[in-house]
Protein backbone atom coordinates (compact mmCIF):
# COMPACT_ATOMS: atom_id res chain seq x y z
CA UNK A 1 66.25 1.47 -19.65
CA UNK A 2 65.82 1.67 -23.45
CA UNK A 3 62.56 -0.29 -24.36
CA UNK A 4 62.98 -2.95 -27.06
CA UNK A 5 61.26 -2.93 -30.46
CA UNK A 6 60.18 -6.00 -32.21
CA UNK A 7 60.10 -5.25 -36.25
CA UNK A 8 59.85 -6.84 -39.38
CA UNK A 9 62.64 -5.54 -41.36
CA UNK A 10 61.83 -4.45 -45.17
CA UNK A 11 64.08 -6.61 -46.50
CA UNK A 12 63.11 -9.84 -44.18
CA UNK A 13 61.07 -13.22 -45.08
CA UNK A 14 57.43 -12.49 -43.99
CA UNK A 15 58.06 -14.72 -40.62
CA UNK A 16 61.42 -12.61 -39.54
CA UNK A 17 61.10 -10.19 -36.66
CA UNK A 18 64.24 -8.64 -35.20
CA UNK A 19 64.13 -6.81 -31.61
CA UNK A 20 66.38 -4.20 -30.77
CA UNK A 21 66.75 -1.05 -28.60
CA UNK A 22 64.20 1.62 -29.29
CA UNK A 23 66.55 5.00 -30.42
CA UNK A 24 65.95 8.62 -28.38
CA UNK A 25 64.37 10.01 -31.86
CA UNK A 26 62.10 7.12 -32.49
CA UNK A 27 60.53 7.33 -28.64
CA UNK A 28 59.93 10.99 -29.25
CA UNK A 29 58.24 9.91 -32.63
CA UNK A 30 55.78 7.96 -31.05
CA UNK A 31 55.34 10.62 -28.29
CA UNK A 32 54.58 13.36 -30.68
CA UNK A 33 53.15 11.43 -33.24
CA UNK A 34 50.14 9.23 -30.78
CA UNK A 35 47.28 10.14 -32.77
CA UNK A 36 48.33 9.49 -36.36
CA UNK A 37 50.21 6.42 -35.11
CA UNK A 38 46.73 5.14 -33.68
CA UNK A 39 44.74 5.81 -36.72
CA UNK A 40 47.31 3.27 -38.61
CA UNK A 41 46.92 0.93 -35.86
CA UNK A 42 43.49 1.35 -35.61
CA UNK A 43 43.32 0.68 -39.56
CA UNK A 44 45.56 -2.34 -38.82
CA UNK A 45 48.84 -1.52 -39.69
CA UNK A 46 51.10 -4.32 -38.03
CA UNK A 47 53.04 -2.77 -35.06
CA UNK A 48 56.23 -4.69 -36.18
CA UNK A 49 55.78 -2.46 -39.50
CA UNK A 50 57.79 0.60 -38.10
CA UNK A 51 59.62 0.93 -34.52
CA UNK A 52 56.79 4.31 -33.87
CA UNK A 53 54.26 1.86 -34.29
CA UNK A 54 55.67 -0.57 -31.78
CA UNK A 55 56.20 1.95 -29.53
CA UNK A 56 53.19 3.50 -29.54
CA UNK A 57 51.05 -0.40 -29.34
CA UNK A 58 53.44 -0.62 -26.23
CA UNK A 59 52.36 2.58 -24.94
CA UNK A 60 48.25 1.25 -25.54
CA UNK A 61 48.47 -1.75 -23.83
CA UNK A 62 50.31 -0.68 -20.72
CA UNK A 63 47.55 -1.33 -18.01
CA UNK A 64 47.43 2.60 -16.96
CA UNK A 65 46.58 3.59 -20.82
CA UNK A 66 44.13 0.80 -20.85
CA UNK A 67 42.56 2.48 -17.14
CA UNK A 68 42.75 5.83 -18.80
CA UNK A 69 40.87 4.58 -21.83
CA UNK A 70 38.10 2.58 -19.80
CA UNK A 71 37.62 6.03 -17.27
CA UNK A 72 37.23 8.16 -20.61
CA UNK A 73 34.50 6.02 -21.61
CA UNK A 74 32.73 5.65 -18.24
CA UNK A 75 32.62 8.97 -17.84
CA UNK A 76 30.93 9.67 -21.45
CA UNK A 77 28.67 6.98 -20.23
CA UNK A 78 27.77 8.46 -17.14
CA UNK A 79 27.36 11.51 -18.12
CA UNK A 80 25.47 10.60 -20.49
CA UNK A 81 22.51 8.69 -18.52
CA UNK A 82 22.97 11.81 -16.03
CA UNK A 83 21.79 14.22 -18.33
CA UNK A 84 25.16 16.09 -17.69
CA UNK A 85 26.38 18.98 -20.15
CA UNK A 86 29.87 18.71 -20.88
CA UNK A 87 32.69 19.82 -18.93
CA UNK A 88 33.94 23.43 -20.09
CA UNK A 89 36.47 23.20 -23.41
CA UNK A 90 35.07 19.59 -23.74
CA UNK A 91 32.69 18.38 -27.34
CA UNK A 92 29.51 17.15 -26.11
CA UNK A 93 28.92 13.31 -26.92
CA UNK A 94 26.12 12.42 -28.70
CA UNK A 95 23.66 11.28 -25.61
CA UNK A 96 21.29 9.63 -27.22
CA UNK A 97 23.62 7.49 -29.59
CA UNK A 98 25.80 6.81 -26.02
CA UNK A 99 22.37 5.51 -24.32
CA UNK A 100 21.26 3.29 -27.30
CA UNK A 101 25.45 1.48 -27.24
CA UNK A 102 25.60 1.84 -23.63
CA UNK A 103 25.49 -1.91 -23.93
CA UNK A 104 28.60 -2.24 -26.16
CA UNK A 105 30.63 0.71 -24.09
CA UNK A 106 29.93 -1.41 -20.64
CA UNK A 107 31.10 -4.64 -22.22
CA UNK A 108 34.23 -2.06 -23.93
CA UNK A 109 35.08 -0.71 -20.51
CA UNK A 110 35.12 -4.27 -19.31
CA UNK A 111 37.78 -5.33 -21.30
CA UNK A 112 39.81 -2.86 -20.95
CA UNK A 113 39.46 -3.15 -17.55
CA UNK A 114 40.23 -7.33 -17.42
CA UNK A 115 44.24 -8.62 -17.44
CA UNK A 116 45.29 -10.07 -19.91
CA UNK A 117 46.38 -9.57 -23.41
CA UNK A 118 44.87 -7.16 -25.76
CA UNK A 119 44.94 -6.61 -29.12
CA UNK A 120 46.70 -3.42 -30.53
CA UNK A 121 43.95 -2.79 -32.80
CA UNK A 122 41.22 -2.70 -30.84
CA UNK A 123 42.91 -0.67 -28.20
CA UNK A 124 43.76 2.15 -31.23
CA UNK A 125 39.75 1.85 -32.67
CA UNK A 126 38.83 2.71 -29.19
CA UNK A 127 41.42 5.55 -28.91
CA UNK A 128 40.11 7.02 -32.10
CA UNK A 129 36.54 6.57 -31.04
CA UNK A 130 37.31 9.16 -28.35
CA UNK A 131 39.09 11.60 -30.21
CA UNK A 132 38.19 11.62 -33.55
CA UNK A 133 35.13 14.95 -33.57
CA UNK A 134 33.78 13.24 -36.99
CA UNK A 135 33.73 10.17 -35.77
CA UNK A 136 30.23 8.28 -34.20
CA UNK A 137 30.67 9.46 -30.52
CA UNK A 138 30.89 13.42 -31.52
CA UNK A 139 29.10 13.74 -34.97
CA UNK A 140 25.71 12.38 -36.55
CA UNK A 141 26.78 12.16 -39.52
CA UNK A 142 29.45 9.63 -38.87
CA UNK A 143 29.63 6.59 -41.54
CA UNK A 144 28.97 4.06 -38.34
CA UNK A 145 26.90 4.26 -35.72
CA UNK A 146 28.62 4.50 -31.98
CA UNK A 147 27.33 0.78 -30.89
CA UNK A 148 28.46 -0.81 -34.34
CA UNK A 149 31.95 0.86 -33.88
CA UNK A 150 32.27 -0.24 -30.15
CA UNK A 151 31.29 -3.64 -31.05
CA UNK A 152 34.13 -3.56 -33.61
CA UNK A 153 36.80 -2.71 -30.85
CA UNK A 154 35.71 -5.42 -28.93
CA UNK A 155 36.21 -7.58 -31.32
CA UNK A 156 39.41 -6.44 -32.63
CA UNK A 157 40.76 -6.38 -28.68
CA UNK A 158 40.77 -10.36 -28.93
CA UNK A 159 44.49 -11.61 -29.99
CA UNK A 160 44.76 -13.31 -32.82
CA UNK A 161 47.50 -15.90 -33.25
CA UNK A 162 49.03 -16.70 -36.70
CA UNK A 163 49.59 -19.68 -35.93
């Protein structure tokens, strides 16, 4: 079955969304376009701003991505207060910044791991905090420390009605 798409048409009143059937090349979009598609989400681009986008906030908050997401960071975490070296092909976290947000990562993991709704956003600032080699996990010279930037997913993980 197709999935549906919920946008916000360009030409629409601010309050108009429209749902329709997601097309073939649009899926594959949001397939081969995940990690660009989660640094606009993670900058807070609305998902209802493009039918990629809506795909791909549909693909992050699916309960397995949100698993996968919460096992990426336990593992970091882990390995981390193990004193482990990475696995082969794999950029070494930065242990001691991972020990002193261990904190925020628990409390991350947590809600990723809890039902419920979760905001698009946050789920994309925590994708990007695992793949992103400049960012606060990989590199020291990151503009935001690991804890500050986990704190910040957690926050942007609560829903936030407009009404």
């Amino acid at each position: 079955m197709t999935p549906l798409v919920i946008l916000r048409p360009r030409k629409s009143a601010n309050g108009v969304l429209v749902a329709r059937h997601a097309r073939c090349r649009e899926r594959l979009a949001s397939r081969l376009g995940a990690t660009s598609l989660d640094y606009e989400l993670a900058r807070g681009v609305p998902p209802e701003a493009r039918a990629t986008l809506a795909l791909r906030a549909q693909t992050l908050g699916e309960t397995h991505t949100r698993q996968a997401l919460a096992r990426s960071l336990r593992h970091i975490l882990d390995d981390a207060r193990q004193g482990l070296q990475p696995r082969r092909g794999q950029i070494a976290a930065l242990r001691a910044d991972v020990l002193a947000a261990a904190d925020q990562l628990e409390r991350l993991i947590e809600r990723l791991l809890e039902p419920g709704i979760v905001a698009t956003r946050g789920l994309a600032q925590v994708r990007v905090l695992l793949i992103d080699g400049g960012g606060p996990l990989y590199f020291r010279g990151a503009n935001q420390d690991l804890g500050a930037a986990a704190a910040r997913a957690l926050r942007q993980m609560e829903p936030a009605p407009e009404w």
